[in-house]
PDB file of N, CA and C in Angstrom:
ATOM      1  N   UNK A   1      90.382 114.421  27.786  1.00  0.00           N
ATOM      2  CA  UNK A   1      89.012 114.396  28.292  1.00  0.00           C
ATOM      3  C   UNK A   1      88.357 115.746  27.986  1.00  0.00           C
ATOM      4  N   UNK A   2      87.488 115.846  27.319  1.00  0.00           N
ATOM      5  CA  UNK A   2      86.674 117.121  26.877  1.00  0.00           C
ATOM      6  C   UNK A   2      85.493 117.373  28.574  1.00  0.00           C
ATOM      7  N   UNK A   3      84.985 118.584  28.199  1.00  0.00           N
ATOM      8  CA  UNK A   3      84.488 119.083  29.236  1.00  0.00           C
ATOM      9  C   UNK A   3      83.322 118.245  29.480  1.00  0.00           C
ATOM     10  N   UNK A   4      82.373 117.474  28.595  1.00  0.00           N
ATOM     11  CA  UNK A   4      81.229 116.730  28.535  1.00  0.00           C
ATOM     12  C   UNK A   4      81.204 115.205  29.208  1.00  0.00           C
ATOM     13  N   UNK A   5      82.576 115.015  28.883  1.00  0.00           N
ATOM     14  CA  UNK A   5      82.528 113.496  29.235  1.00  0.00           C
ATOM     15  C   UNK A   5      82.756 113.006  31.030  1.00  0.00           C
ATOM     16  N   UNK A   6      83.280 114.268  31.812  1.00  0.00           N
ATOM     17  CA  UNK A   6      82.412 114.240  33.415  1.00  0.00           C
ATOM     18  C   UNK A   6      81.268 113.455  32.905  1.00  0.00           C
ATOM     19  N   UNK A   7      80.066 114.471  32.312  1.00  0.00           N
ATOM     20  CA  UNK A   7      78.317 114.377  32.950  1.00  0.00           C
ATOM     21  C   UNK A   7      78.493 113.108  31.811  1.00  0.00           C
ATOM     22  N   UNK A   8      78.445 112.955  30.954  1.00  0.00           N
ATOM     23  CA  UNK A   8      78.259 111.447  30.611  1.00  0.00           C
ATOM     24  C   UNK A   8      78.866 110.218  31.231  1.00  0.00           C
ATOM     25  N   UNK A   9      79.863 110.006  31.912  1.00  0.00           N
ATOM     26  CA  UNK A   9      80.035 109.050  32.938  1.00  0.00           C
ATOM     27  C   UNK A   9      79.483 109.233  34.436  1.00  0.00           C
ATOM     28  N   UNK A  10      78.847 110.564  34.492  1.00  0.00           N
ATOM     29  CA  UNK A  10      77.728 110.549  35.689  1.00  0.00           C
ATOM     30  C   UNK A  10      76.346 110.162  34.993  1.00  0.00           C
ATOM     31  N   UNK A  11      76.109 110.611  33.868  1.00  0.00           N
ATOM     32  CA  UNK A  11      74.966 110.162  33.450  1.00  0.00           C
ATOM     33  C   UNK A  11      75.268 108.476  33.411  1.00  0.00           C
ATOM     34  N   UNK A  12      75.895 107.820  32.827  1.00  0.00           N
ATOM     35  CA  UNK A  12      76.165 106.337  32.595  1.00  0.00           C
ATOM     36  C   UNK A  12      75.941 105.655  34.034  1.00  0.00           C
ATOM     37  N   UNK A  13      76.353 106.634  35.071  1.00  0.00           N
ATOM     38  CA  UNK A  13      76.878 105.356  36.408  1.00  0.00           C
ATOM     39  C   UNK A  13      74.744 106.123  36.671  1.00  0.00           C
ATOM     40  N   UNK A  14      74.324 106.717  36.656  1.00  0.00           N
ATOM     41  CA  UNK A  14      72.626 106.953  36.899  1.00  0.00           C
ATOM     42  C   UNK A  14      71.950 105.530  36.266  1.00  0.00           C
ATOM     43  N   UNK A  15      72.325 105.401  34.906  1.00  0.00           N
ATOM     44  CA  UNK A  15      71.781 104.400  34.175  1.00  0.00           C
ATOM     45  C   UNK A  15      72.256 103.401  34.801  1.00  0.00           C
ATOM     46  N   UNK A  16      73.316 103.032  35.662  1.00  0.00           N
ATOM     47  CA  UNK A  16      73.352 101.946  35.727  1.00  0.00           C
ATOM     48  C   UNK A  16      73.041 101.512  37.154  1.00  0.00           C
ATOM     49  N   UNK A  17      72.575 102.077  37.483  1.00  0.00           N
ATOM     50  CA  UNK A  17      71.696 102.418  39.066  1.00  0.00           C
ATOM     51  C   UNK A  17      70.779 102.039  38.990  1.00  0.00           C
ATOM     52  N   UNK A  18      70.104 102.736  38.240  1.00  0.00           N
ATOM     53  CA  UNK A  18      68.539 102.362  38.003  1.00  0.00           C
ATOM     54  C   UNK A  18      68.401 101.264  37.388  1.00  0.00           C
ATOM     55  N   UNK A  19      69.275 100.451  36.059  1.00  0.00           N
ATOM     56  CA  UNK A  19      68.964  99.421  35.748  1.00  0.00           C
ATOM     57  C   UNK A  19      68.976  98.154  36.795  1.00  0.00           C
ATOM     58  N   UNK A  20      69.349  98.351  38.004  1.00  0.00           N
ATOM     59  CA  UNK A  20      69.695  97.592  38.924  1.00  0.00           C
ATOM     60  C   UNK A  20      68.073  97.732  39.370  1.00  0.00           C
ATOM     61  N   UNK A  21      67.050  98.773  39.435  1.00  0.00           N
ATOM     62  CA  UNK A  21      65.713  98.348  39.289  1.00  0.00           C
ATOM     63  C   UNK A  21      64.685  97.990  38.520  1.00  0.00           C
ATOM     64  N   UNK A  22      65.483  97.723  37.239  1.00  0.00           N
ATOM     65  CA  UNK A  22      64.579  96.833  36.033  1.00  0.00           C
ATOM     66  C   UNK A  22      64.257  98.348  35.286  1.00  0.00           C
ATOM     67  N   UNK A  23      64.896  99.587  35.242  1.00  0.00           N
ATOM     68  CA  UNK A  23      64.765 100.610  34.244  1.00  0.00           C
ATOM     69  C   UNK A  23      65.704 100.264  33.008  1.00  0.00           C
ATOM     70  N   UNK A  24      65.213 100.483  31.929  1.00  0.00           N
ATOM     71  CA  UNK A  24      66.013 100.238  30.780  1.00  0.00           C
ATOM     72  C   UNK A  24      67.193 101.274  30.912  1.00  0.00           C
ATOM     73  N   UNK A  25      68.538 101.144  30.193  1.00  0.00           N
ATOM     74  CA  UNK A  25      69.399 101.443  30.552  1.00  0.00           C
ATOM     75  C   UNK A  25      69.147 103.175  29.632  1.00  0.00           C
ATOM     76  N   UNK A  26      68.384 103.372  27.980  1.00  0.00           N
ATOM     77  CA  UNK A  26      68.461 104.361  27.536  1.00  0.00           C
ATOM     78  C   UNK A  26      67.395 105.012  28.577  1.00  0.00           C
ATOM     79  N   UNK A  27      66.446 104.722  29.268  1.00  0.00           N
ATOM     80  CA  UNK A  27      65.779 106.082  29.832  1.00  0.00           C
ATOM     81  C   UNK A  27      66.709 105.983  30.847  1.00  0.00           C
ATOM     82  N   UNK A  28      67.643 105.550  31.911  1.00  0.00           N
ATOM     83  CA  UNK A  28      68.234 105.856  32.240  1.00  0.00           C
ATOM     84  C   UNK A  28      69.401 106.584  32.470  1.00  0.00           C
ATOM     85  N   UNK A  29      69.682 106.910  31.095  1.00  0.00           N
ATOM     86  CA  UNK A  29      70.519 107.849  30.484  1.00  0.00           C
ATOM     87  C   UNK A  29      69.802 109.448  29.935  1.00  0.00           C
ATOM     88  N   UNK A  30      68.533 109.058  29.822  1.00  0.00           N
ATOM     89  CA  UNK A  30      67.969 110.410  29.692  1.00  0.00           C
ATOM     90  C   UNK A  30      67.566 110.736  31.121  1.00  0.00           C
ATOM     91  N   UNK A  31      67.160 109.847  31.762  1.00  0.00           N
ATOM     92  CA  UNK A  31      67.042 110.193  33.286  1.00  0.00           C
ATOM     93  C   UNK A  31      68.327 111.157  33.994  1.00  0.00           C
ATOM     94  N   UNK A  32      68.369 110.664  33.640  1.00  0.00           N
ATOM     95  CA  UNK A  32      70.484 111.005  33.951  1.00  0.00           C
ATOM     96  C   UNK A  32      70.805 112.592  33.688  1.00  0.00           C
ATOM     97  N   UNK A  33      70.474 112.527  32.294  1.00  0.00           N
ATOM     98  CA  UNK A  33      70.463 113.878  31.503  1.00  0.00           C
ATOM     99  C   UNK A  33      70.159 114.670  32.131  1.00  0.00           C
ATOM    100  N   UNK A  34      68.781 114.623  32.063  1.00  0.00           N
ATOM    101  CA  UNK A  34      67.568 115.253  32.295  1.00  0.00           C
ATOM    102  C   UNK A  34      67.795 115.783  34.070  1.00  0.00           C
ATOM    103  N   UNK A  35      68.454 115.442  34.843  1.00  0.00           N
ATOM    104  CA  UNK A  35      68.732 115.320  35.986  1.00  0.00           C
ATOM    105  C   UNK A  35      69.522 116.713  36.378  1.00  0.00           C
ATOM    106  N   UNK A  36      70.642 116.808  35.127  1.00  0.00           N
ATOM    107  CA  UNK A  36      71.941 117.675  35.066  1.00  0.00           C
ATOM    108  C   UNK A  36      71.900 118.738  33.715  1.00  0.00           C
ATOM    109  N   UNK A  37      71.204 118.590  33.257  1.00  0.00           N
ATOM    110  CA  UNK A  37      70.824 119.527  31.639  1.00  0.00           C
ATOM    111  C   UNK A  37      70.772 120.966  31.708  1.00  0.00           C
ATOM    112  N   UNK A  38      71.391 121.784  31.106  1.00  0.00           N
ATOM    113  CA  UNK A  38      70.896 123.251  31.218  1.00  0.00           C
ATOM    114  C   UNK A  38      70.971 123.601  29.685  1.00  0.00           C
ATOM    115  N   UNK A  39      70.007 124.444  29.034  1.00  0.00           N
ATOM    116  CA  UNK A  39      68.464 124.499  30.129  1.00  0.00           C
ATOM    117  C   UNK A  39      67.943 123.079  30.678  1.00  0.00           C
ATOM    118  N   UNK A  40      67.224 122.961  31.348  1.00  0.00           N
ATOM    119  CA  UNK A  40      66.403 122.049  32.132  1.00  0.00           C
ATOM    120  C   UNK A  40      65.433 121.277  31.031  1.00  0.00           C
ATOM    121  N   UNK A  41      64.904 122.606  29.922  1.00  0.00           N
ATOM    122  CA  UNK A  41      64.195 121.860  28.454  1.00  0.00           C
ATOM    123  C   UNK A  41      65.043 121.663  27.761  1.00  0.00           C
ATOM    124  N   UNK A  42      64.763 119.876  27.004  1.00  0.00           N
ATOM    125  CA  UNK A  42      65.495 119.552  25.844  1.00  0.00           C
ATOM    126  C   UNK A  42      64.209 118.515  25.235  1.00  0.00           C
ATOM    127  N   UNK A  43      64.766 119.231  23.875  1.00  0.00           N
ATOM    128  CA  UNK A  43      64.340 118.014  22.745  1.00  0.00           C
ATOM    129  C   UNK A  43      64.548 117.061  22.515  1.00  0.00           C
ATOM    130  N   UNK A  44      64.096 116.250  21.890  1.00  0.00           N
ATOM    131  CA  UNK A  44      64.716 114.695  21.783  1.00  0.00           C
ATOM    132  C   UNK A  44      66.171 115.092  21.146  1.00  0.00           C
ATOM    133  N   UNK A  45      66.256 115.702  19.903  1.00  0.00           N
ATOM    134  CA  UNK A  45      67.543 116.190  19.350  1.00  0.00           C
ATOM    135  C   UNK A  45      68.299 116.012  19.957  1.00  0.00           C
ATOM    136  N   UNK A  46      67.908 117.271  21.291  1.00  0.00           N
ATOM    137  CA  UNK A  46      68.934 117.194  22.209  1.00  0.00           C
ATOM    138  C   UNK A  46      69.927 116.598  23.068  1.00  0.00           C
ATOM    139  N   UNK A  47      68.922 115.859  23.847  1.00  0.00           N
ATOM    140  CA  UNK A  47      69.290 114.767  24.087  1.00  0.00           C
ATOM    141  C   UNK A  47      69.848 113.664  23.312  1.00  0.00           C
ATOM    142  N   UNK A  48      69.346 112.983  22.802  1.00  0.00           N
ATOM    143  CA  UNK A  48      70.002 112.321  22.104  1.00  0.00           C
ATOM    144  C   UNK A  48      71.292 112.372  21.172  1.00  0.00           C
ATOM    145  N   UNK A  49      71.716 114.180  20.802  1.00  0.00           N
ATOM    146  CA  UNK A  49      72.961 114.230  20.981  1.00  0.00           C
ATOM    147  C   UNK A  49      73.908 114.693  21.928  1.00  0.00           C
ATOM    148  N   UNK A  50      73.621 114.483  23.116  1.00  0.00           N
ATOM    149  CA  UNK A  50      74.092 115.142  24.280  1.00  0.00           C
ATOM    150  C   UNK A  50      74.567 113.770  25.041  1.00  0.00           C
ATOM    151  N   UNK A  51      74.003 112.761  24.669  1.00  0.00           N
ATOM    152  CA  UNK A  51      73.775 111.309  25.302  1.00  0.00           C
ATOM    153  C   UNK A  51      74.742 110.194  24.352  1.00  0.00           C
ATOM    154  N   UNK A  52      74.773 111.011  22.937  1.00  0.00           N
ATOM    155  CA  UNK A  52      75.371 110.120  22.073  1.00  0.00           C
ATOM    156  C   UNK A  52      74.336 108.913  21.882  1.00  0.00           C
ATOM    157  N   UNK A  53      72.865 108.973  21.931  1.00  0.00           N
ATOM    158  CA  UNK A  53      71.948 108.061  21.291  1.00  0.00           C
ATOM    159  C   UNK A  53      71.010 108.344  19.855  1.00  0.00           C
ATOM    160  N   UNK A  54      70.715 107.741  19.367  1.00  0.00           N
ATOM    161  CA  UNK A  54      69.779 108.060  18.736  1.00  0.00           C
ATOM    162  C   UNK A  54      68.367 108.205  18.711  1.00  0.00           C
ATOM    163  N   UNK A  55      67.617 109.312  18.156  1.00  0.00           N
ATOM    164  CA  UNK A  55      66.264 109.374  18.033  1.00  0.00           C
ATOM    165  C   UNK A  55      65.484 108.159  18.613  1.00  0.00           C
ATOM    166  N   UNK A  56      65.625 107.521  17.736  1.00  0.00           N
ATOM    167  CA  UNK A  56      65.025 106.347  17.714  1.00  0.00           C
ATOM    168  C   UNK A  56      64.422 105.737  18.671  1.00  0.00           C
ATOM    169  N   UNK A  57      66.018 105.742  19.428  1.00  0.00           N
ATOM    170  CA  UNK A  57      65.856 104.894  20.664  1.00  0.00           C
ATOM    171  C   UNK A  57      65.196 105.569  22.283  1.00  0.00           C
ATOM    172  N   UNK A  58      65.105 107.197  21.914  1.00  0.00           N
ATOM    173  CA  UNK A  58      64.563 107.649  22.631  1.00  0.00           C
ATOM    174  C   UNK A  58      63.200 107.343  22.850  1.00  0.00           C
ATOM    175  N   UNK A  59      62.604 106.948  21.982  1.00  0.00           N
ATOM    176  CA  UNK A  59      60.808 106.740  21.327  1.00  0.00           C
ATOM    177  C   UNK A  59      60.546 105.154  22.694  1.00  0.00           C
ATOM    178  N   UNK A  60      61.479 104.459  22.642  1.00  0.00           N
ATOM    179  CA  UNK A  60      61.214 102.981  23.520  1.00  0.00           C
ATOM    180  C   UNK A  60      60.971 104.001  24.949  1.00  0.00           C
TER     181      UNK A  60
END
């Protein structure tokens, strides 16, 4: 287990919280992020490799 994969299964169980109120599951994962992130600013870049998503899908 690397040091990252804690906050990504805290980020995952956020997403899957909120999808339980009709939030899509990727902003819920940046929700997530964004929650626990240091710095506090990130780029899409960032995120999205911090999240293991792509660009792309950040844009929905």
């Amino acid at each position: 287990m690397t040091d990252h994969e804690p906050l990504l299964e805290w980020v995952e169980r956020i997403a899957m919280h909120l999808a339980r109120d009709g939030v899509p599951p990727i902003a819920g994962r940046v929700l997530g992020w964004l929650m626990i992130c240091d710095p506090p600013e990130q780029s899409a870049g960032q995120i999205s490799a911090a999240i293991g998503a792509s660009r792309a899908s950040l844009t929905s």
